[in-house]
Protein backbone atom coordinates (compact mmCIF):
# COMPACT_ATOMS: atom_id res chain seq x y z
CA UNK A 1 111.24 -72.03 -29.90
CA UNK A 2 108.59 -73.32 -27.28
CA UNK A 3 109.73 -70.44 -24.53
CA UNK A 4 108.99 -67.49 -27.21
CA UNK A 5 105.07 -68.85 -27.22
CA UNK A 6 105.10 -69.24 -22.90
CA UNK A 7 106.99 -68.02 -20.08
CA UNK A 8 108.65 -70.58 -18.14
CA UNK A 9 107.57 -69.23 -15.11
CA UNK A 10 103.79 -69.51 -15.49
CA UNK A 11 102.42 -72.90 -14.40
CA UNK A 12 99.11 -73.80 -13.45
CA UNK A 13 98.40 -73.60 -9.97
CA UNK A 14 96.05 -76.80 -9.53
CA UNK A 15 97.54 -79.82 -8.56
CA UNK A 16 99.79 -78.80 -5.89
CA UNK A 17 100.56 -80.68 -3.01
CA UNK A 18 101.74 -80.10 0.38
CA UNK A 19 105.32 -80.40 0.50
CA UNK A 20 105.78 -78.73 4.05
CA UNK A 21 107.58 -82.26 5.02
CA UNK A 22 109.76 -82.85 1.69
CA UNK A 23 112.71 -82.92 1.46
CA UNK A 24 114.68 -81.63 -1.99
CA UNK A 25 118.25 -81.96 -3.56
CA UNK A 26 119.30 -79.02 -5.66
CA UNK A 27 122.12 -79.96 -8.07
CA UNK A 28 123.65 -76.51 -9.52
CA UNK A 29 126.37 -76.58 -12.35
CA UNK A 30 128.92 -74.10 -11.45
CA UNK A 31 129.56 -73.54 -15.48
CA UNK A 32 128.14 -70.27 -17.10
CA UNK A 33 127.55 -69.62 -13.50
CA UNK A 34 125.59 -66.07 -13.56
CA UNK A 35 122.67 -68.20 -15.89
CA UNK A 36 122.83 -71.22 -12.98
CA UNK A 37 122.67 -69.04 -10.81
CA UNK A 38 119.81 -67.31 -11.57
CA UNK A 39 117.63 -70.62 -12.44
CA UNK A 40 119.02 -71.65 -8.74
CA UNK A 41 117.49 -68.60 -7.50
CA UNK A 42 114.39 -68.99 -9.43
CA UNK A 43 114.00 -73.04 -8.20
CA UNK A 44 114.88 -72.04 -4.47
CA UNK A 45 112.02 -69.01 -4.99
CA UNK A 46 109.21 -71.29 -6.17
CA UNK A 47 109.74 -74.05 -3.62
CA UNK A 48 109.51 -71.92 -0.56
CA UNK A 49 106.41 -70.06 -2.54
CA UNK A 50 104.45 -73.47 -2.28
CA UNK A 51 105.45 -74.13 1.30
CA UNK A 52 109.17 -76.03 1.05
CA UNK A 53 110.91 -75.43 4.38
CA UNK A 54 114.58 -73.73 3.71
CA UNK A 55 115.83 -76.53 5.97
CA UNK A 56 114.65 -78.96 3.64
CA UNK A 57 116.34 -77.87 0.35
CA UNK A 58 119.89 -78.73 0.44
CA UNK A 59 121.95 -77.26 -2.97
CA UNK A 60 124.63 -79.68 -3.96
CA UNK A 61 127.07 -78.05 -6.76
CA UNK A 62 129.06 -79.53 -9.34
CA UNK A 63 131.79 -78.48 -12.07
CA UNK A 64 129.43 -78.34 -15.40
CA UNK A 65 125.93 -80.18 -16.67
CA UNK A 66 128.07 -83.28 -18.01
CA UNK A 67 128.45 -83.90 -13.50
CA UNK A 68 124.81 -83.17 -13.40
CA UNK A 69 123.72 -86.74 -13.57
CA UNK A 70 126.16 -88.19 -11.08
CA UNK A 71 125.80 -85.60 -8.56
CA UNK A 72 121.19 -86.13 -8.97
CA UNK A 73 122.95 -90.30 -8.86
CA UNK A 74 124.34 -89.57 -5.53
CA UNK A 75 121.49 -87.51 -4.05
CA UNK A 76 119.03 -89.28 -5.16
CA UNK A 77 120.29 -92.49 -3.55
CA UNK A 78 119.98 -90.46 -0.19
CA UNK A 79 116.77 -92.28 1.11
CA UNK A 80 115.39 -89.02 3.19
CA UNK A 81 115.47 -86.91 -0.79
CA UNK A 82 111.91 -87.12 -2.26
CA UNK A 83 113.15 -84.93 -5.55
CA UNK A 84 116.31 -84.17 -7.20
CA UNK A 85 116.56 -80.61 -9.43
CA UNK A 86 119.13 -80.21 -11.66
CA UNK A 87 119.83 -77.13 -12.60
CA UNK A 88 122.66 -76.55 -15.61
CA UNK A 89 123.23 -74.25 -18.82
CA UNK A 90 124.80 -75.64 -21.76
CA UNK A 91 125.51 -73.10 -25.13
CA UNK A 92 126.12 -74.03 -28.38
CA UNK A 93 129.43 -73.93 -29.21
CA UNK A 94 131.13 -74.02 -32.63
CA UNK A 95 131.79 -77.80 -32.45
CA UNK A 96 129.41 -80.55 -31.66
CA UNK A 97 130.39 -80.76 -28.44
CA UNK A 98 126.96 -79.38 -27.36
CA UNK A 99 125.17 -82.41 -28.72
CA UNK A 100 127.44 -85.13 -26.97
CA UNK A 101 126.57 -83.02 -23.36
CA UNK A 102 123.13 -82.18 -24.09
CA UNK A 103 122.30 -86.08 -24.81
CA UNK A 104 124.60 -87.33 -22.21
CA UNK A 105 122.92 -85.20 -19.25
CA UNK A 106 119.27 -85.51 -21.08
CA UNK A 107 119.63 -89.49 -20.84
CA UNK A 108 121.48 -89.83 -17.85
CA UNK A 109 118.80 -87.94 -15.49
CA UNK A 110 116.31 -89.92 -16.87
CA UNK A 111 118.07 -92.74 -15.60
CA UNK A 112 118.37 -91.55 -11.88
CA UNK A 113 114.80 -90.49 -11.76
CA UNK A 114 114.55 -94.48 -12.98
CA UNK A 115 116.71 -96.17 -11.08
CA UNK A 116 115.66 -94.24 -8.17
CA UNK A 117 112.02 -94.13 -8.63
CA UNK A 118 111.70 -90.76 -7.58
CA UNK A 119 111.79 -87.65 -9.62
CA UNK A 120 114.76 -85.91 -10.80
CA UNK A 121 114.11 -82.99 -12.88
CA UNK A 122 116.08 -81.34 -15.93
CA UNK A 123 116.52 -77.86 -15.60
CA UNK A 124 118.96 -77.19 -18.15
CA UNK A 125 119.04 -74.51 -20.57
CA UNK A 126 120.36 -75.71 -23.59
CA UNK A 127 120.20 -72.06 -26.03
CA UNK A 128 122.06 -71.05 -28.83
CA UNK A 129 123.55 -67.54 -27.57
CA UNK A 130 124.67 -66.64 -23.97
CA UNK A 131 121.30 -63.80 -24.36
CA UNK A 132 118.82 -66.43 -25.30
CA UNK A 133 120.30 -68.63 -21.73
CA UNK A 134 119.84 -65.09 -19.57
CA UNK A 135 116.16 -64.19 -21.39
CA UNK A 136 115.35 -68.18 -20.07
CA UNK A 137 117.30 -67.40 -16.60
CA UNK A 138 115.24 -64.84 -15.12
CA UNK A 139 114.82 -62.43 -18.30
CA UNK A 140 111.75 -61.84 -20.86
CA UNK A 141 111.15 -65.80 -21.27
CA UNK A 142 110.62 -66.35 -17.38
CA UNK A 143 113.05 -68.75 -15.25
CA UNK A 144 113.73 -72.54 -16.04
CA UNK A 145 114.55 -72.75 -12.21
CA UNK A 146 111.07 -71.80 -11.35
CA UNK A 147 109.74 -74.27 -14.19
CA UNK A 148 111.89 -77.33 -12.86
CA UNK A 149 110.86 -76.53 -9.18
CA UNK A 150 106.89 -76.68 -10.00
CA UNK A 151 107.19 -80.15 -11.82
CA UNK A 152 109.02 -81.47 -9.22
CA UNK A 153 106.76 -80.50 -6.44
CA UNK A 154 103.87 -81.67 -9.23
CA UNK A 155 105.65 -85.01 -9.57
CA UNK A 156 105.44 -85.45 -5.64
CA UNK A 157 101.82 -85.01 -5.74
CA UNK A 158 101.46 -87.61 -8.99
């Protein structure tokens, strides 16, 4: 796996822009909550680091990473958003319902970020085991939060 070779929460530091004036949608899934958590956590943590105002970040939830694209959809058309993160965990399961999600939320915030022309970033763990989602969450693999928070503010400054 690529996380076992880098952490996700070391980035380069060049390229960063100001983003003292933009304004970000957080869009959390509330399912496996203590991993979405955790990247939330991580996202909210990186933003302010590079200079986000709290009063610019506004966290939308929603029930699991399937509503991930509708609720970035619905955010994204808010004209004052410049970025959308979506945050979500999905673990494989016994049947192939993991695939159908995982494709689903993988193609359908590609087509916000489209349709909207702005960018809308997928932060979603998709691991095998509930240990591999918490080492990727905050644990000995870094934070997908803090990786989906640097490429949007990177994608601001594109």
């Amino acid at each position: 796996m690529a996380t076992q070779l880098k952490n996700l929460s070391e980035y380069s530091a060049g390229n960063i822009p100001d983003i003292s004036d933009k304004k970000f949608a957080v869009v959390v899934s509330e399912w496996n909550e203590d991993v979405t958590e955790a990247l939330y956590e991580g996202a909210i943590s990186t933003l302010l680091k590079h200079g986000a105002k709290k009063e610019n970040i506004f966290r939308k939830n929603v029930p699991g990473s399937f509503e991930l694209s509708l609720g970035a959809q619905w955010t994204a058309e808010i004209e004052e958003i410049d970025a959308v993160i979506c945050l979500g965990c999905v673990i494989q399961g016994e049947t192939r319902h993991f695939d159908f999600i995982c494709d689903a939320v993988a193609h359908g915030i590609t087509n916000v970020s489209l349709k909207y022309n702005k960018p809308v970033i997928f932060g979603v763990l998709t691991p095998n085991t509930q240990q591999q989602a918490l080492d990727r969450s905050g644990g000995k693999h870094g934070n997908k939060g803090d990786e989906a928070a640097i490429t949007a503010i990177k994608m601001l400054g594109f």
